[in-house]
C-alpha atoms as a PDB file:
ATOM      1  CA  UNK A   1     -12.829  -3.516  11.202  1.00  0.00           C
ATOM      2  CA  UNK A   2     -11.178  -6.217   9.404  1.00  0.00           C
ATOM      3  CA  UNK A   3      -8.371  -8.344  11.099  1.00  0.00           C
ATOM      4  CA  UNK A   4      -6.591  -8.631   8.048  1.00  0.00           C
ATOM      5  CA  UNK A   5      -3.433  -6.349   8.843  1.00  0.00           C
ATOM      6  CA  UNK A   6      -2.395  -3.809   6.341  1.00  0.00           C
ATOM      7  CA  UNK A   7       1.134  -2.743   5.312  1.00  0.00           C
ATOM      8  CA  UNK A   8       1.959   0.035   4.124  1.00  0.00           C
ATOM      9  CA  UNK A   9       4.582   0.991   1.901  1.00  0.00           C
ATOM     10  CA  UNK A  10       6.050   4.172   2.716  1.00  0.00           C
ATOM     11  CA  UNK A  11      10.002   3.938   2.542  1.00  0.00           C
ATOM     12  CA  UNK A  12      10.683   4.540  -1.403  1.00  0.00           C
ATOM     13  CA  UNK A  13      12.686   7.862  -2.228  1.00  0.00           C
ATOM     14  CA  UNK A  14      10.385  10.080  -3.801  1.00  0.00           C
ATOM     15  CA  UNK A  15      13.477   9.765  -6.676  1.00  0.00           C
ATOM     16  CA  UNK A  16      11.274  10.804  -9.974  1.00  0.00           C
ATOM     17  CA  UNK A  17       9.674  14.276  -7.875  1.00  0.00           C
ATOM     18  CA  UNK A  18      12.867  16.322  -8.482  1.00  0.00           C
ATOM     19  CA  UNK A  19      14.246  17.339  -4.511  1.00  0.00           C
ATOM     20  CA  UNK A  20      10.396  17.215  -2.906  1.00  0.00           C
ATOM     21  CA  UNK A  21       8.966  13.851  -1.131  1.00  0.00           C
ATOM     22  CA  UNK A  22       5.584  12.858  -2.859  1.00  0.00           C
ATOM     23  CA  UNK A  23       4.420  11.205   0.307  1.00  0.00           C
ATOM     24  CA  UNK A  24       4.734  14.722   2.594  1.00  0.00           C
ATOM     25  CA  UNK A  25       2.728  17.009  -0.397  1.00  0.00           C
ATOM     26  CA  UNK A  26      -0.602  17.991   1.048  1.00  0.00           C
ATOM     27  CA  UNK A  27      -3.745  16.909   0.583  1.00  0.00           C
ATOM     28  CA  UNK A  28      -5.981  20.189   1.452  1.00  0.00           C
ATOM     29  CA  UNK A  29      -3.923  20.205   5.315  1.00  0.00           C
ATOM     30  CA  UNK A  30      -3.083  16.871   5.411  1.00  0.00           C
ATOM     31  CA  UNK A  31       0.177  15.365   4.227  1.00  0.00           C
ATOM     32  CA  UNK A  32      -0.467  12.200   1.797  1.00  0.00           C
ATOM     33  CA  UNK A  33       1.196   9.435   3.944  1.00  0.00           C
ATOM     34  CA  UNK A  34      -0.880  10.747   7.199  1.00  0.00           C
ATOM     35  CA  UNK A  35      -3.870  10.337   5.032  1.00  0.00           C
ATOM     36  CA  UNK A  36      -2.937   7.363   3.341  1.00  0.00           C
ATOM     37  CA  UNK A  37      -2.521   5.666   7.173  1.00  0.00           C
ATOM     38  CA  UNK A  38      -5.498   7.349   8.283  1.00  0.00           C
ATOM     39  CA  UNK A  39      -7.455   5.690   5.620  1.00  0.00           C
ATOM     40  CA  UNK A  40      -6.165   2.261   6.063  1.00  0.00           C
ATOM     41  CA  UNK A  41      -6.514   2.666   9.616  1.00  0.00           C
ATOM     42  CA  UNK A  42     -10.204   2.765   9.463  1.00  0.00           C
ATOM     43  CA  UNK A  43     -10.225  -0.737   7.953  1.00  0.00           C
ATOM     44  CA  UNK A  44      -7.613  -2.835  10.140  1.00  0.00           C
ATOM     45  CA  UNK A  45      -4.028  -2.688  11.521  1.00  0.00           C
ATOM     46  CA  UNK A  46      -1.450  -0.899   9.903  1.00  0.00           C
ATOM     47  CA  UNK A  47       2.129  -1.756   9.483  1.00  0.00           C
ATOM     48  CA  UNK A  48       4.097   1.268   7.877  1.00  0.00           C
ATOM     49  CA  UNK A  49       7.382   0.464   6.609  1.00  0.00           C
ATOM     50  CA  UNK A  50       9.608   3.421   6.401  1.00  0.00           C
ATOM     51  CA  UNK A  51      13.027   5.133   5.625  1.00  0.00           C
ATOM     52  CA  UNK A  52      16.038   4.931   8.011  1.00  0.00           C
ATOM     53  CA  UNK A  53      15.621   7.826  10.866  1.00  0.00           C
ATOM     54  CA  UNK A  54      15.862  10.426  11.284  1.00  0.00           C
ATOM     55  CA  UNK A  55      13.208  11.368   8.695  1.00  0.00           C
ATOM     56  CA  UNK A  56      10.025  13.534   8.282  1.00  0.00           C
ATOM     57  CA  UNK A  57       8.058  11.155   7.777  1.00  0.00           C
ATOM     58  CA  UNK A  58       7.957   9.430  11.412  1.00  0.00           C
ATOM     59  CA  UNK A  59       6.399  13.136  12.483  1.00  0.00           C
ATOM     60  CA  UNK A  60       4.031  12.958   9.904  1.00  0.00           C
ATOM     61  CA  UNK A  61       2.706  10.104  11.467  1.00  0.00           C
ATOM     62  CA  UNK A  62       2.641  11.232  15.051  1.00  0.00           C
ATOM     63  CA  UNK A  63      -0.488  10.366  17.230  1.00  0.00           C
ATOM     64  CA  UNK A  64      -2.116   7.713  14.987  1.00  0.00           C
ATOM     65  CA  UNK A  65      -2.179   3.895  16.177  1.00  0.00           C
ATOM     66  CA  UNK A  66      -0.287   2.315  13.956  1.00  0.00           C
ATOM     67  CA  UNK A  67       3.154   0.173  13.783  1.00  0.00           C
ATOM     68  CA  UNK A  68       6.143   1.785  12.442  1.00  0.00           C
ATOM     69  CA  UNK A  69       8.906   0.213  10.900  1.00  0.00           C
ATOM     70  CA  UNK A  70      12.071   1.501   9.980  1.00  0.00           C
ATOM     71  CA  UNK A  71      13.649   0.531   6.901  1.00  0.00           C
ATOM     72  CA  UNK A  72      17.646   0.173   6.951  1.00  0.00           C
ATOM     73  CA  UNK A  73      18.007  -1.198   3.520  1.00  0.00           C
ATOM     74  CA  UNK A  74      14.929   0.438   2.139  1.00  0.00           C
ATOM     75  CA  UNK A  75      17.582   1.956  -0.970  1.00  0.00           C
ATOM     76  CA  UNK A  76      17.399  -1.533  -1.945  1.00  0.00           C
ATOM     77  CA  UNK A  77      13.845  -1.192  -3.128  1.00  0.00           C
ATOM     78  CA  UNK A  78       9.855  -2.003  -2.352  1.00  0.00           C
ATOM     79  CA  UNK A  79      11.201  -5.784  -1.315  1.00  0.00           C
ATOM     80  CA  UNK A  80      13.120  -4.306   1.481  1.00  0.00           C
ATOM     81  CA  UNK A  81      10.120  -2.876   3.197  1.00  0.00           C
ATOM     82  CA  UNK A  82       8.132  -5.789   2.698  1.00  0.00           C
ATOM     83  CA  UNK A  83      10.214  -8.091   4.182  1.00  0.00           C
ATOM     84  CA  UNK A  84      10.732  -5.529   6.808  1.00  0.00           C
ATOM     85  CA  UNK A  85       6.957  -5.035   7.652  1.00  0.00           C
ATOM     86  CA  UNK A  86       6.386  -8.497   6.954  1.00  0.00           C
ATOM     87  CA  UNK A  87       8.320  -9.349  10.087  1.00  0.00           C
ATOM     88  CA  UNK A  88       5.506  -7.619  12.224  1.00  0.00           C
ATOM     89  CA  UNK A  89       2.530  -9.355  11.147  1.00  0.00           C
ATOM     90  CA  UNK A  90       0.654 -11.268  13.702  1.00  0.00           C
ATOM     91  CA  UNK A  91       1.102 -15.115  14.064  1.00  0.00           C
ATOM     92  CA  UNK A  92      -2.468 -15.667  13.502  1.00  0.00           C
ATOM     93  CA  UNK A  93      -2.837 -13.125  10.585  1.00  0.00           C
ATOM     94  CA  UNK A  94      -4.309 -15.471   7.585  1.00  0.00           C
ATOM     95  CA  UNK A  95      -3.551 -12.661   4.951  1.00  0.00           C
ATOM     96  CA  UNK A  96      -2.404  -9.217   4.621  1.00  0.00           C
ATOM     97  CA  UNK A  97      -2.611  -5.886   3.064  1.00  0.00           C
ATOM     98  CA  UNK A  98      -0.255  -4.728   0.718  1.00  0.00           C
ATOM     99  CA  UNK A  99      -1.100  -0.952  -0.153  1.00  0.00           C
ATOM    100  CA  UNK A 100       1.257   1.698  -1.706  1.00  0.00           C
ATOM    101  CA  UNK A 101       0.902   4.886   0.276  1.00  0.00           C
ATOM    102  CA  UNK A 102       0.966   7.399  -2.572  1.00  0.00           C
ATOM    103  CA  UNK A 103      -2.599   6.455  -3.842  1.00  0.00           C
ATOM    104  CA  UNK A 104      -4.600   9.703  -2.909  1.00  0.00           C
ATOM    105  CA  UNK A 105      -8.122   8.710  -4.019  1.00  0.00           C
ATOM    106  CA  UNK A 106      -8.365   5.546  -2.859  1.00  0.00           C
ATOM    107  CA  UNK A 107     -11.039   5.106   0.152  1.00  0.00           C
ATOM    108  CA  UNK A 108     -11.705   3.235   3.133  1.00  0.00           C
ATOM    109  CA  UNK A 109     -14.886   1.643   1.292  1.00  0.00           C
ATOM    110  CA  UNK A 110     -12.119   0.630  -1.253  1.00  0.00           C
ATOM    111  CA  UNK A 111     -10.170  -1.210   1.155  1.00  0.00           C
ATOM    112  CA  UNK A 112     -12.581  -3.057   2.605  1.00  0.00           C
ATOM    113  CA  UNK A 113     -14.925  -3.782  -0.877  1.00  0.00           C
ATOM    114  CA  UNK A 114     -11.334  -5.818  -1.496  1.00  0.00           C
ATOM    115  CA  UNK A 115     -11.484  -7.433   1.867  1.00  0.00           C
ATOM    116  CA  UNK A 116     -14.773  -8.530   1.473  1.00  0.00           C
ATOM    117  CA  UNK A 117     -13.888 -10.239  -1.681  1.00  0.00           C
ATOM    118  CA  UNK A 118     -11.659 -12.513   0.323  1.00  0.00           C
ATOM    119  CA  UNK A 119     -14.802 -14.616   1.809  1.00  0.00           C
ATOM    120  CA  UNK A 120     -16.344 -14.018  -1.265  1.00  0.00           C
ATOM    121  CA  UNK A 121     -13.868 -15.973  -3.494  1.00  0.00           C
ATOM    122  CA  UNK A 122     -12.467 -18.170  -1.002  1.00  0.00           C
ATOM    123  CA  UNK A 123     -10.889 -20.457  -3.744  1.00  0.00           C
ATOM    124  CA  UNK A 124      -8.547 -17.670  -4.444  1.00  0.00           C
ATOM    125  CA  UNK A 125      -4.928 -16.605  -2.801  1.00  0.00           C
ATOM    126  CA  UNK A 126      -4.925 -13.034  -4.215  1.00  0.00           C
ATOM    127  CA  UNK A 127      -7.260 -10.453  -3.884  1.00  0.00           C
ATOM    128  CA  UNK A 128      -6.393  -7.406  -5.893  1.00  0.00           C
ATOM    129  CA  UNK A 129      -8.182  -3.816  -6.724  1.00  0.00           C
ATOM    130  CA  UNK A 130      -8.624  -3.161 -10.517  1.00  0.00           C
ATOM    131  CA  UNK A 131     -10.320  -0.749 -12.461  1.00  0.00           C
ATOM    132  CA  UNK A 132     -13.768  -1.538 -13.744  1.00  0.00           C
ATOM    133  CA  UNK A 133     -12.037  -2.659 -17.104  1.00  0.00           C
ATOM    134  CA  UNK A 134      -9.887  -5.213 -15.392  1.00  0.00           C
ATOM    135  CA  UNK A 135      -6.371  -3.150 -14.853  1.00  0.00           C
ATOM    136  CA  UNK A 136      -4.675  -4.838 -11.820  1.00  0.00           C
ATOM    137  CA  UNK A 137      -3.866  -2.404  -8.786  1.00  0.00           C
ATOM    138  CA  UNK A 138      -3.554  -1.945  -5.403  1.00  0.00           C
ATOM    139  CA  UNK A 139      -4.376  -3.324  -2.339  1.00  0.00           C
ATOM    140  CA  UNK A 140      -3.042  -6.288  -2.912  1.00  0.00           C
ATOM    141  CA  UNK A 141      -4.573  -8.607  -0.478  1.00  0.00           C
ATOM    142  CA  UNK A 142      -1.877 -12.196   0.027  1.00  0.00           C
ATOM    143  CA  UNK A 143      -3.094 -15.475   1.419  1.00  0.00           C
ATOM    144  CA  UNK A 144      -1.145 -16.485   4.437  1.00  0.00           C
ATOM    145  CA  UNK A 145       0.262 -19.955   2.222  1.00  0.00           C
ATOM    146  CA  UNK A 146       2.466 -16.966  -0.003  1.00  0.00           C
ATOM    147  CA  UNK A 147       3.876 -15.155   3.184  1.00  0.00           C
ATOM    148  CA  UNK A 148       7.223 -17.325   2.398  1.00  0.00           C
ATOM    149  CA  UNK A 149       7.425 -16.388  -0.869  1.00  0.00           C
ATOM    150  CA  UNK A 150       7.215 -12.857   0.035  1.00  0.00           C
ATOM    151  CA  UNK A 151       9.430 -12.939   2.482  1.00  0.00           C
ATOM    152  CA  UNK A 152      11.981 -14.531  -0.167  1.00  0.00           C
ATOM    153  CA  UNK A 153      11.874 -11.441  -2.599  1.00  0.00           C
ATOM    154  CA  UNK A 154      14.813  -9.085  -3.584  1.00  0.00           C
ATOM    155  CA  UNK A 155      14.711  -5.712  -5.491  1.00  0.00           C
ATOM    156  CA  UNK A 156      12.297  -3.138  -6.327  1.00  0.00           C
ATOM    157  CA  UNK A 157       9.648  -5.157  -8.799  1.00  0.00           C
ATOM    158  CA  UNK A 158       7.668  -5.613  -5.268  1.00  0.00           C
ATOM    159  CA  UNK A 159       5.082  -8.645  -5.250  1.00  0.00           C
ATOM    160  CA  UNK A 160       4.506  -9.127  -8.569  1.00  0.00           C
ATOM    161  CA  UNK A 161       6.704 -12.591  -9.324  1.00  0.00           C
ATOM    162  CA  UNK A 162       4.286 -14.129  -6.597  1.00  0.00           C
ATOM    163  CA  UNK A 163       1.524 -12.425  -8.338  1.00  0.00           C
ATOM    164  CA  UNK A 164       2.598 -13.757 -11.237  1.00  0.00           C
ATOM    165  CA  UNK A 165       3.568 -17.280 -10.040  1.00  0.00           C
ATOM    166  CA  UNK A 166      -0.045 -17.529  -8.792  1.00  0.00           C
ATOM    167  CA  UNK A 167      -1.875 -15.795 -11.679  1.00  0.00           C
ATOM    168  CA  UNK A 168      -5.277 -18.338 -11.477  1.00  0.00           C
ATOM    169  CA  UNK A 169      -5.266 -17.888  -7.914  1.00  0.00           C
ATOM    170  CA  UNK A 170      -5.577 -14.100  -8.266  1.00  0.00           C
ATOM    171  CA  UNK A 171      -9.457 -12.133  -7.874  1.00  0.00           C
ATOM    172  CA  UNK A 172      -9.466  -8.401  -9.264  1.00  0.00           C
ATOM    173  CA  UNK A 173     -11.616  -6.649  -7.273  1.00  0.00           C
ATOM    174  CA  UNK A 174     -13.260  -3.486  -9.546  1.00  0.00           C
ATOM    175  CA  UNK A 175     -12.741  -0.474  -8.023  1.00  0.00           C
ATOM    176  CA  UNK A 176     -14.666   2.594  -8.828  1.00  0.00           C
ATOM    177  CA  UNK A 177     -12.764   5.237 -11.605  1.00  0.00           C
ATOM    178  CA  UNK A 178      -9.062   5.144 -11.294  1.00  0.00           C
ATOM    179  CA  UNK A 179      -8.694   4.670  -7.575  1.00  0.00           C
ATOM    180  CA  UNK A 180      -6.920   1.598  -7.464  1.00  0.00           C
ATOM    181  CA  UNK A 181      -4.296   2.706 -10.399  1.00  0.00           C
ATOM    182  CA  UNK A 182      -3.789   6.312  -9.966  1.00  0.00           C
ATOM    183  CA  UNK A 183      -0.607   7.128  -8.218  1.00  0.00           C
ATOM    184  CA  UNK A 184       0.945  10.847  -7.665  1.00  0.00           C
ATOM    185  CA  UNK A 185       5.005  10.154  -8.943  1.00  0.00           C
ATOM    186  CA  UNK A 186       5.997  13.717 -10.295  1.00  0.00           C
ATOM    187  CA  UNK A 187       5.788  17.154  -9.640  1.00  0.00           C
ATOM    188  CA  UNK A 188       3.385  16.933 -13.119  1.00  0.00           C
ATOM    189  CA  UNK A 189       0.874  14.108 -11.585  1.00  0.00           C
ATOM    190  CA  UNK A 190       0.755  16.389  -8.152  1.00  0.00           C
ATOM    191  CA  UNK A 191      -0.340  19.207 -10.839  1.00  0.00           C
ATOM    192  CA  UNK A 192      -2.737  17.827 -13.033  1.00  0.00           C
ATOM    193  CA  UNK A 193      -4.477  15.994 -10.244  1.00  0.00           C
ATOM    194  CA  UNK A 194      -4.382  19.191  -7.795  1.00  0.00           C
ATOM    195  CA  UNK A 195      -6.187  21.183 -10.806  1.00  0.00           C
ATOM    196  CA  UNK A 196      -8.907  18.503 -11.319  1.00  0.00           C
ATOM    197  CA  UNK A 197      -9.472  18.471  -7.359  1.00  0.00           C
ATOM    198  CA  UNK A 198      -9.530  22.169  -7.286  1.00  0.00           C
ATOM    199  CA  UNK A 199      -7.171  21.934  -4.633  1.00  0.00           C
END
């Protein structure tokens, strides 16, 4: 298990899937967000950065090992909860996980092909899934020297200024198919993707 600690972004509205929360559809039994923690669980310490209580999704997460952190300005946007779960890393953490927790075919041997690329390219500060054609995704794995610039950020645009700010210090890590890209927004995405699991 890696030691790099993984957070988890779990406190976003659900706004584009009409009156149902994304991150509490099923996945054959299991709702996304357990799975989605379940998975990254299997590859280090999870940090999962959620909405204000009281709130569905705490239950969803009951019985797994993992550190959950409410959210009280989580309307503001994907900053919020990363400044929020940034405030429970580990002093000694020398990176961390940043993975969006509505990415339903992304694996444990994902995760930790992109943590493995951080010894590999050692030169680097980023680490970052991508398709096998080069498309940036997620995880996004951050060097401890940009864990002040995260902290900094406002809004919903998430990491990507610091991603940008540091674009030759970034390694895309190919993922297999569409696993680091393909993300389940709308009642349509839940559709066509149930239909091609058969599920």
């Amino acid at each position: 298990m890696s030691l790099i600690p993984i957070i988890l972004l779990a406190a976003g509205q659900s706004s584009r899937m009409r009156g149902t929360d994304k991150l509490m559809q099923n996945v054959g039994d299991t709702p996304l967000l357990r799975r989605s923690a379940m998975t990254a669980r299997q590859v280090g310490p999870v940090i999962v950065a959620l909405p204000p209580l009281p709130h569905p999704r705490y239950q969803a997460l009951d019985g797994l090992d993992l550190t959950l952190v409410e959210i009280p300005d989580a309307a503001e946007g994907m900053n919020a909860s990363l400044r929020g779960a940034m405030t429970h890393l580990p002093a000694e953490a020398t990176a961390a996980m940043v993975l969006l927790s509505d990415l339903p075919d992304i694996t444990a041997e994902d995760l930790n092909s992109v943590v493995s690329s951080v010894t590999e390219h050692p030169k680097k500060l980023i680490w970052r899934g991508a398709t096998k054609d080069g498309k940036p995704g997620h995880p996004v794995i951050f060097d401890k020297s940009l864990f002040a610039e995260l902290r900094r950020l406002t809004g919903d645009e998430g990491a990507q200024t610091v991603v940008r700010a540091h674009s030759d210090k970034v390694h895309l890590h190919p993922l297999p198919n569409r696993n680091a890209l393909l993300d389940l927004d709308t009642p349509e995405d839940w559709a066509t993707w149930r239909a091609r699991h058969s599920l």
